[in-house]
PDB file of N, CA and C in Angstrom:
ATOM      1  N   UNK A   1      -0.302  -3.984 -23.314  1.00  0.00           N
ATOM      2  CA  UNK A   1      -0.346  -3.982 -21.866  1.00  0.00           C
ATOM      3  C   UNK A   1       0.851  -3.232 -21.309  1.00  0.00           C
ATOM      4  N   UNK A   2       0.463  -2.580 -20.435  1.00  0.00           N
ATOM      5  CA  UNK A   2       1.753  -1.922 -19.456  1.00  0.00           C
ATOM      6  C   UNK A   2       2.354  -2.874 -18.550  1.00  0.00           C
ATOM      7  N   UNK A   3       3.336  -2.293 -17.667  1.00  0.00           N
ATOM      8  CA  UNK A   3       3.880  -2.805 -16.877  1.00  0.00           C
ATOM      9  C   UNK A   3       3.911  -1.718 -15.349  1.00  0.00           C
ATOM     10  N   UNK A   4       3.592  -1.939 -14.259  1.00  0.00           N
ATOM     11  CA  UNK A   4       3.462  -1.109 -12.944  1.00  0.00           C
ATOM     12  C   UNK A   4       4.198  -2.058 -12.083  1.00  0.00           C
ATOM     13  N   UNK A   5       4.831  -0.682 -10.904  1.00  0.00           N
ATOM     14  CA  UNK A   5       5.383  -1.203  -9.863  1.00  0.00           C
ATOM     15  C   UNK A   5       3.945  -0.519  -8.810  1.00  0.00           C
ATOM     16  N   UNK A   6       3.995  -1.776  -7.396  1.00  0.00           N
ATOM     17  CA  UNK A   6       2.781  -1.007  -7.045  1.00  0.00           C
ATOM     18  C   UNK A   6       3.898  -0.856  -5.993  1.00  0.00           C
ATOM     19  N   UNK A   7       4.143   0.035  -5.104  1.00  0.00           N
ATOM     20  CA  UNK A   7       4.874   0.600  -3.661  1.00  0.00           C
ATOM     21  C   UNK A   7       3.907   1.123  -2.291  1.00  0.00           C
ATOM     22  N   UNK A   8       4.065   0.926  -1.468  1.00  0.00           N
ATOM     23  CA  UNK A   8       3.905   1.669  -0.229  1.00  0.00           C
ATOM     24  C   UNK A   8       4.732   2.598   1.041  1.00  0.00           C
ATOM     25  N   UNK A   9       4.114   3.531   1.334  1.00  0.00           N
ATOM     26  CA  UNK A   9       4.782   4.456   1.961  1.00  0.00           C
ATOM     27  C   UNK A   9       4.994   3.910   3.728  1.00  0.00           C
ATOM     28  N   UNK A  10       3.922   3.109   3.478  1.00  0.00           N
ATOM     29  CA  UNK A  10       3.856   2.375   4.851  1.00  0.00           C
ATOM     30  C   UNK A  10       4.875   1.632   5.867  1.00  0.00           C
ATOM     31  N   UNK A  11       4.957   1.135   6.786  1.00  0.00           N
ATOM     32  CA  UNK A  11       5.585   0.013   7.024  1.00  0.00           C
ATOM     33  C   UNK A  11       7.192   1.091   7.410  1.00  0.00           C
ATOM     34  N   UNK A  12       7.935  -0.022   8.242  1.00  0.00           N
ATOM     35  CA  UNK A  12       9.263   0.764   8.440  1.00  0.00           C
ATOM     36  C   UNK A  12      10.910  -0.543   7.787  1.00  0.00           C
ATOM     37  N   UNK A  13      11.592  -0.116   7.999  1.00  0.00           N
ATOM     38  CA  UNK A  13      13.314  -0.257   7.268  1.00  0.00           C
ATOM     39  C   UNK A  13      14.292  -0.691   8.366  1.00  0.00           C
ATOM     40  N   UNK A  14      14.957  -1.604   8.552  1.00  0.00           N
ATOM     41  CA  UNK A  14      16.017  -1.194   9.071  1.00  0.00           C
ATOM     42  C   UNK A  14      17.482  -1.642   8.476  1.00  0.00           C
ATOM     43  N   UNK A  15      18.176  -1.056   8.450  1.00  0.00           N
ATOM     44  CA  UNK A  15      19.539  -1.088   8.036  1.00  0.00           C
ATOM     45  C   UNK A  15      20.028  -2.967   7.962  1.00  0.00           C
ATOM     46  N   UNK A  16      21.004  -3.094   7.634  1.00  0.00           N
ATOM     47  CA  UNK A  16      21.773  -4.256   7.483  1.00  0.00           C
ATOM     48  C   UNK A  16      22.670  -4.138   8.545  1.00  0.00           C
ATOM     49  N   UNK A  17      22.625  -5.502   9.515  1.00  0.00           N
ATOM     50  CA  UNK A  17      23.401  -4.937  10.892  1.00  0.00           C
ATOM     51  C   UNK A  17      23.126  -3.887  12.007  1.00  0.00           C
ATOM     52  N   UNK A  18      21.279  -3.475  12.109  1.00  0.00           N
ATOM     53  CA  UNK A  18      21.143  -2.453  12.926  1.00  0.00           C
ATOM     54  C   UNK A  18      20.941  -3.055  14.500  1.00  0.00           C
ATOM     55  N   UNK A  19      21.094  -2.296  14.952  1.00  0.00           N
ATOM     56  CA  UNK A  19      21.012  -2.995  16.526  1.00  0.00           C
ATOM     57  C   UNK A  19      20.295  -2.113  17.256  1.00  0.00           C
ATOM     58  N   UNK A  20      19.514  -0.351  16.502  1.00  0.00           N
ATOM     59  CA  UNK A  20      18.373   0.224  16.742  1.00  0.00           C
ATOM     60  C   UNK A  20      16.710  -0.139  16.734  1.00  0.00           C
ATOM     61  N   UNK A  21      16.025  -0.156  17.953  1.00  0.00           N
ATOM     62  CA  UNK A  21      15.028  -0.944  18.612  1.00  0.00           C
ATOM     63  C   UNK A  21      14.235   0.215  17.169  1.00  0.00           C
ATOM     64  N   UNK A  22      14.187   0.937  16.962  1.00  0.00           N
ATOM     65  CA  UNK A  22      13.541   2.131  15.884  1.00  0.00           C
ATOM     66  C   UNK A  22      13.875   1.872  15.054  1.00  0.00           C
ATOM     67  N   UNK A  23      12.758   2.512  13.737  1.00  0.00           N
ATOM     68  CA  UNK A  23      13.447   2.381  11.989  1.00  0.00           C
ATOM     69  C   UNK A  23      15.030   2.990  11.848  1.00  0.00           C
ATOM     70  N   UNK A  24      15.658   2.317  11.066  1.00  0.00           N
ATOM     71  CA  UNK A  24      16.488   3.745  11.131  1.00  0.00           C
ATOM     72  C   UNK A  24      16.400   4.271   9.371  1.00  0.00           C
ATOM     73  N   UNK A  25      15.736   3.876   8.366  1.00  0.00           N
ATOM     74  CA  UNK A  25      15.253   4.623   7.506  1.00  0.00           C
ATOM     75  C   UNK A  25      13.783   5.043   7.198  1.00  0.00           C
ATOM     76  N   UNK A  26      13.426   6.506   6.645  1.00  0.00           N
ATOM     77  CA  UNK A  26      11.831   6.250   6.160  1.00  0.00           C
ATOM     78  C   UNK A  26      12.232   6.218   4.373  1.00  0.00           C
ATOM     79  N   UNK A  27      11.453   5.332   4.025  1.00  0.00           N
ATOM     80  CA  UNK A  27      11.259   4.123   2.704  1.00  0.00           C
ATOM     81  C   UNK A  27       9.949   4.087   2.126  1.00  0.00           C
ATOM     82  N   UNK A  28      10.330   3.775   1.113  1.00  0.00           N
ATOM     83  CA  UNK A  28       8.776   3.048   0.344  1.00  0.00           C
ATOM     84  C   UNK A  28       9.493   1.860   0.398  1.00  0.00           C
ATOM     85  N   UNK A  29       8.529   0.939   0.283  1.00  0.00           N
ATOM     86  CA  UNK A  29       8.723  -0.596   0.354  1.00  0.00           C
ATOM     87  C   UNK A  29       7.826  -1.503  -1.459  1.00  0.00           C
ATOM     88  N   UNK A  30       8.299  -1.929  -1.674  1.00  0.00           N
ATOM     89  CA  UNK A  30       7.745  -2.912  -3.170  1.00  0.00           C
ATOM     90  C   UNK A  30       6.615  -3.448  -2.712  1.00  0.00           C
ATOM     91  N   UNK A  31       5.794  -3.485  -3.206  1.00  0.00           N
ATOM     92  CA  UNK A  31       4.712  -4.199  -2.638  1.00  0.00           C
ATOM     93  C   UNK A  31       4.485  -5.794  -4.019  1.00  0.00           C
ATOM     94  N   UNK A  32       4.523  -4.885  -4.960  1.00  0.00           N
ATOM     95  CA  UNK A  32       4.912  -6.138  -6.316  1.00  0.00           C
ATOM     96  C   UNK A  32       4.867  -5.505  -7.670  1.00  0.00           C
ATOM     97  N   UNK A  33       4.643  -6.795  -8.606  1.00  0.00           N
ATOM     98  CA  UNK A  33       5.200  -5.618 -10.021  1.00  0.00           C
ATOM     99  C   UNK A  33       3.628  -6.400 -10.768  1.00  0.00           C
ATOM    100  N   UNK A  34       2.930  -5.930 -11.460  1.00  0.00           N
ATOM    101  CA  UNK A  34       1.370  -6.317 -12.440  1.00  0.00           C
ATOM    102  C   UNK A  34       1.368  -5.589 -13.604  1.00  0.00           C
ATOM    103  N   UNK A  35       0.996  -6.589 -14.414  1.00  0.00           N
ATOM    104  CA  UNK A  35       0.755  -5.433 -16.267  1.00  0.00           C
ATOM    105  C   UNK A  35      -0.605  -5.741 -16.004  1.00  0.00           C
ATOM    106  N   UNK A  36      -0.910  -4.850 -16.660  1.00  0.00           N
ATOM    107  CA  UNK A  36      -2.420  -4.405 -16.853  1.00  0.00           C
ATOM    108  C   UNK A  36      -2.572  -3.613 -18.388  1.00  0.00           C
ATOM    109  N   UNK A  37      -4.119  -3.676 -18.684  1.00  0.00           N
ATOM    110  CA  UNK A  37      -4.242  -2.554 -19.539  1.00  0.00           C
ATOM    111  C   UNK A  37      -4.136  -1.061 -19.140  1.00  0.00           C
ATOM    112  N   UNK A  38      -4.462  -0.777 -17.724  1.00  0.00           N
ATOM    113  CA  UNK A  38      -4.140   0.219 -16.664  1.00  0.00           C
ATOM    114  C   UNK A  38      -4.210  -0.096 -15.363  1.00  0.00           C
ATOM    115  N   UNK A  39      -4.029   0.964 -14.512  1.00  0.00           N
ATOM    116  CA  UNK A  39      -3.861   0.567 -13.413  1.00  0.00           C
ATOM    117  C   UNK A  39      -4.495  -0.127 -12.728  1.00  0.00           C
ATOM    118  N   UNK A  40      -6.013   0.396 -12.738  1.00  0.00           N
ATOM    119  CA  UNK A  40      -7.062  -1.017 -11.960  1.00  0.00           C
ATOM    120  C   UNK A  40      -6.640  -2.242 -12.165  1.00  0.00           C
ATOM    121  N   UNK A  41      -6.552  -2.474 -13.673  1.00  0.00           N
ATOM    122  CA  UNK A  41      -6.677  -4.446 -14.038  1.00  0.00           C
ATOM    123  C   UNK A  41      -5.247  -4.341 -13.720  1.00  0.00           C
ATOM    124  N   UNK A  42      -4.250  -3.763 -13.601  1.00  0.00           N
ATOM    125  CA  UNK A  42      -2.800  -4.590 -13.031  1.00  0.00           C
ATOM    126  C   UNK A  42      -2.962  -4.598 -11.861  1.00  0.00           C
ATOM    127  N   UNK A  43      -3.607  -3.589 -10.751  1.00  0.00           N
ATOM    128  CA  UNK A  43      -3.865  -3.685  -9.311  1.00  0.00           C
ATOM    129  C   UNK A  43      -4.827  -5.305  -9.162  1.00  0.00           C
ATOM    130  N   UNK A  44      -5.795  -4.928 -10.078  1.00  0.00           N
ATOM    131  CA  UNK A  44      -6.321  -6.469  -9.562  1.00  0.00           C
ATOM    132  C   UNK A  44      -5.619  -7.438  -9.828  1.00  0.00           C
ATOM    133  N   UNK A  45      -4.643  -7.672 -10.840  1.00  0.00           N
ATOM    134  CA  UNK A  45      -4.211  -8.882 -11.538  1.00  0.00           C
ATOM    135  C   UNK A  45      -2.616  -8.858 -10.670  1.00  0.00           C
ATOM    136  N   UNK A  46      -2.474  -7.673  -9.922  1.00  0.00           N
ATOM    137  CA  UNK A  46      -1.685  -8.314  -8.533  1.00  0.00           C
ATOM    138  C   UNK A  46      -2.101  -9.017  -7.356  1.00  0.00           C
ATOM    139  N   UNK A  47      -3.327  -8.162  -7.008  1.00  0.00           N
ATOM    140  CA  UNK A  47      -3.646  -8.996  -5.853  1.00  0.00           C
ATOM    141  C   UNK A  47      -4.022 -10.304  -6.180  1.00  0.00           C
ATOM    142  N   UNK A  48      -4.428 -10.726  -7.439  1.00  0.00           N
ATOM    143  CA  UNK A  48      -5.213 -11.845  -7.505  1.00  0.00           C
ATOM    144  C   UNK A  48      -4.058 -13.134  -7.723  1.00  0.00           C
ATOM    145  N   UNK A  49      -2.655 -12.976  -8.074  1.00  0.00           N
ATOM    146  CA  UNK A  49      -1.724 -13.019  -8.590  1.00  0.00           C
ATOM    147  C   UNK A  49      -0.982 -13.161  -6.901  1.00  0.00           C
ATOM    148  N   UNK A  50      -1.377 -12.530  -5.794  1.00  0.00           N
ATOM    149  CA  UNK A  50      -0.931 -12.609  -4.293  1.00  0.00           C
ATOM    150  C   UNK A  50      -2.026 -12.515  -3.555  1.00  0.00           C
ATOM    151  N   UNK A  51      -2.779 -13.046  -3.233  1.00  0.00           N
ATOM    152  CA  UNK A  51      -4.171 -13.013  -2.360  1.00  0.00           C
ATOM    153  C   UNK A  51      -3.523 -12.291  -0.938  1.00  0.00           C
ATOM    154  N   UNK A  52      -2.464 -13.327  -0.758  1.00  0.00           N
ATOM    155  CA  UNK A  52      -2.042 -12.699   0.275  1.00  0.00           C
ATOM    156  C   UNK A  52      -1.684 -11.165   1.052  1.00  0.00           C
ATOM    157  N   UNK A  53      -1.635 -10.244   0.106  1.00  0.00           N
ATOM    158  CA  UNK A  53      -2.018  -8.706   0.084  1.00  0.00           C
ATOM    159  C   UNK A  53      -3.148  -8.368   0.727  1.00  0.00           C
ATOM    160  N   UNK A  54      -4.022  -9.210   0.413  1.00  0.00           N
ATOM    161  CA  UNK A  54      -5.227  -8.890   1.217  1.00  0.00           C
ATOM    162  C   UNK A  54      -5.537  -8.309   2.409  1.00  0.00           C
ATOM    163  N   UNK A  55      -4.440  -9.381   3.416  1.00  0.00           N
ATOM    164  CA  UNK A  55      -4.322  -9.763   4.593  1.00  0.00           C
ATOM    165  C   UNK A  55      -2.717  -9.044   5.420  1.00  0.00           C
ATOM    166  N   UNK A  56      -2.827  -8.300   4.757  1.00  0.00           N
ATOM    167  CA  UNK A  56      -1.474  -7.540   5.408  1.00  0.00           C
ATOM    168  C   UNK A  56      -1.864  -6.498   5.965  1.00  0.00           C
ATOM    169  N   UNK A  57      -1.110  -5.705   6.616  1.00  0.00           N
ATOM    170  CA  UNK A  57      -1.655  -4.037   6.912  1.00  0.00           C
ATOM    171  C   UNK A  57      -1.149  -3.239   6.088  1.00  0.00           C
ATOM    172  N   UNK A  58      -0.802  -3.469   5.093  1.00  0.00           N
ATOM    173  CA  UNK A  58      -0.917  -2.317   4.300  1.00  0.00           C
ATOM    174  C   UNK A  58      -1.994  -1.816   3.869  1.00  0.00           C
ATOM    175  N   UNK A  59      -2.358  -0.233   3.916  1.00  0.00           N
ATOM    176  CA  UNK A  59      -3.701   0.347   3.240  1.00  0.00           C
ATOM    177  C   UNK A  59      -3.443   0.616   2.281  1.00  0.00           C
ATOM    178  N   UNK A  60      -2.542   2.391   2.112  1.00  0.00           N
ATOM    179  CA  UNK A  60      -2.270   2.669   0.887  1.00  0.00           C
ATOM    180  C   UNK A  60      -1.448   2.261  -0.226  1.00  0.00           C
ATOM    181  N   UNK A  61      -1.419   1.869  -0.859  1.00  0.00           N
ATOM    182  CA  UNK A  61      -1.126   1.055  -1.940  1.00  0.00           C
ATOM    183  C   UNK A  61      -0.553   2.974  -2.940  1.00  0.00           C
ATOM    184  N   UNK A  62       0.430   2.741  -3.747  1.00  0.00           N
ATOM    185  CA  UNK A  62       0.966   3.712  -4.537  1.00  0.00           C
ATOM    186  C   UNK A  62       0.881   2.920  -6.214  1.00  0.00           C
ATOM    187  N   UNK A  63       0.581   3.322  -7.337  1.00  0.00           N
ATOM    188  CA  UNK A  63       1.241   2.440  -8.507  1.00  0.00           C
ATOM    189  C   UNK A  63       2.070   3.242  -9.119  1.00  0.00           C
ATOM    190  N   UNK A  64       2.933   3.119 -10.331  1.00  0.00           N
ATOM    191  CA  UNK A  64       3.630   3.411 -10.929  1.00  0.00           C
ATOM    192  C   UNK A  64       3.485   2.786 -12.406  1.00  0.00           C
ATOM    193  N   UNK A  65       3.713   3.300 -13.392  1.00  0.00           N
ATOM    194  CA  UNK A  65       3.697   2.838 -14.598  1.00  0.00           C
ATOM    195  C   UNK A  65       5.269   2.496 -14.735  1.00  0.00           C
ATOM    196  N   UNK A  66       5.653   1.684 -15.543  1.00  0.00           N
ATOM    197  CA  UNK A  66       6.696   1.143 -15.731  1.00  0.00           C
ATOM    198  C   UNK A  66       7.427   2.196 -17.290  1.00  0.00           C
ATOM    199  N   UNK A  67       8.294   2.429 -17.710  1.00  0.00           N
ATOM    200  CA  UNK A  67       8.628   2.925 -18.646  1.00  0.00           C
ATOM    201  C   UNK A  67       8.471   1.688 -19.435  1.00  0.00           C
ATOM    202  N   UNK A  68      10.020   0.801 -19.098  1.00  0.00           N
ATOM    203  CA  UNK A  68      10.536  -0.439 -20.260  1.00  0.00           C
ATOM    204  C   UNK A  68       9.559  -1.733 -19.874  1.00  0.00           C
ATOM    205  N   UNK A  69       9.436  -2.424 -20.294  1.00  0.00           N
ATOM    206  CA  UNK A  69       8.764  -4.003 -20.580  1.00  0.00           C
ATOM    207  C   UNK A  69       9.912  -4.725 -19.810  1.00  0.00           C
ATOM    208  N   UNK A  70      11.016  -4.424 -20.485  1.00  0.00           N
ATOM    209  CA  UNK A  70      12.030  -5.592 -19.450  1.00  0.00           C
ATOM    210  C   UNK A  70      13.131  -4.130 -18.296  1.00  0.00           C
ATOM    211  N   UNK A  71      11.977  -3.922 -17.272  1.00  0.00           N
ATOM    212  CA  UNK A  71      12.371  -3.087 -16.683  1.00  0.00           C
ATOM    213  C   UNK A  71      13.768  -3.204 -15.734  1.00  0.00           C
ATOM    214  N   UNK A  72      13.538  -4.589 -15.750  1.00  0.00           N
ATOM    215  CA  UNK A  72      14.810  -5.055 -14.463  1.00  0.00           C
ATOM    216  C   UNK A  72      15.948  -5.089 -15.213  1.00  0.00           C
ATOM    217  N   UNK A  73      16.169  -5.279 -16.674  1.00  0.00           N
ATOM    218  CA  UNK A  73      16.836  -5.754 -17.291  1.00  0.00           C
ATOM    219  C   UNK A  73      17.882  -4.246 -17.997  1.00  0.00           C
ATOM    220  N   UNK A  74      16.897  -3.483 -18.154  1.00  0.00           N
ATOM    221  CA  UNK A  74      17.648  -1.861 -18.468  1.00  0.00           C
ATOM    222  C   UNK A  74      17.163  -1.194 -17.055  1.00  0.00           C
ATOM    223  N   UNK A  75      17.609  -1.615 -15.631  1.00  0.00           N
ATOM    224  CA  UNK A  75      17.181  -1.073 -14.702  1.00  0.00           C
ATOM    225  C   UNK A  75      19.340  -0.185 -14.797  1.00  0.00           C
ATOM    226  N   UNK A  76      19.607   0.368 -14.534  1.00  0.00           N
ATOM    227  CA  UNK A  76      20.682   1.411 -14.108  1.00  0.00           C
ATOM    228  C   UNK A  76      20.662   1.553 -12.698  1.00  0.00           C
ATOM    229  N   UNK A  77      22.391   1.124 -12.012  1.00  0.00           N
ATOM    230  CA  UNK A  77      22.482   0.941 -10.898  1.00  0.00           C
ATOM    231  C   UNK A  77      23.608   1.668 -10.310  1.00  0.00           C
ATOM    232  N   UNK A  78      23.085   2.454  -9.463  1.00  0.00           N
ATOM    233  CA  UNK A  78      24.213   3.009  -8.649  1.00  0.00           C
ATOM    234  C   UNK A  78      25.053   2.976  -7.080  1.00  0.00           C
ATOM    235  N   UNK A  79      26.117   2.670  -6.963  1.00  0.00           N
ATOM    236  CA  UNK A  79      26.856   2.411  -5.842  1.00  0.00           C
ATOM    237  C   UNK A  79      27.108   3.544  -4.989  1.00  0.00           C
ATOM    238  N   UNK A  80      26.372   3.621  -3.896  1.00  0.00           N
ATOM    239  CA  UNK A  80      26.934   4.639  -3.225  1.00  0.00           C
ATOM    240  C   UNK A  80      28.004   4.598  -2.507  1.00  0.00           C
ATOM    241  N   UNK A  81      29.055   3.516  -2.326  1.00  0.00           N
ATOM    242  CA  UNK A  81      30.255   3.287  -1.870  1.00  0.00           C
ATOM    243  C   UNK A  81      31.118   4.462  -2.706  1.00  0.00           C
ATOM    244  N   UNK A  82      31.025   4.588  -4.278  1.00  0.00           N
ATOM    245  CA  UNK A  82      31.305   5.345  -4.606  1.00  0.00           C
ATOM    246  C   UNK A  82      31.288   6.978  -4.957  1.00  0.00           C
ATOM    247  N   UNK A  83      30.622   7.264  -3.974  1.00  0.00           N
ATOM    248  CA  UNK A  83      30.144   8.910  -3.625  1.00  0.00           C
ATOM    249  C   UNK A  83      30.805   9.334  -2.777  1.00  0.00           C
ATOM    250  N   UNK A  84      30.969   8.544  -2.068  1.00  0.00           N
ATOM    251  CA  UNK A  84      31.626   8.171  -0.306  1.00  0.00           C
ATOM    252  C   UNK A  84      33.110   9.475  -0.659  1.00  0.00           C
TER     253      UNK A  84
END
């Protein structure tokens, strides 16, 4: 079985501390994470797994295949404080 992130382009962002009535980023947003044998059966075995998806406005739905199994775990993280 694989592992997928499903994402959407949808939906808007706002900063930490914004006090703008507007997004102030454009984002993809997580929608959730499903293994599957491919993408269909992890798409279904998310929603079924969150019914609640159903009932949101999100339309387009994005998936992603996962490289690692313990993806969060060898996920690599970068600080942009330090670019600054």
């Amino acid at each position: 079985m694989s592992y997928y992130i499903f994402i959407t382009e949808e939906g808007v962002t706002y900063q930490h501390n914004s006090t703008s009535p507007e997004p102030d980023i454009e984002n993809c947003q997580v929608i959730g994470f499903a293994k599957g044998n491919n993408e269909d059966e992890a798409f279904k075995n998310l929603t079924k797994e969150n019914e609640y998806l159903l009932y949101m406005n999100f339309n387009k739905i994005i998936c992603i295949e996962l490289k690692n199994e313990d993806y969060y775990g060898k996920a690599k993280y970068f600080y942009l404080g330090e670019y600054k």
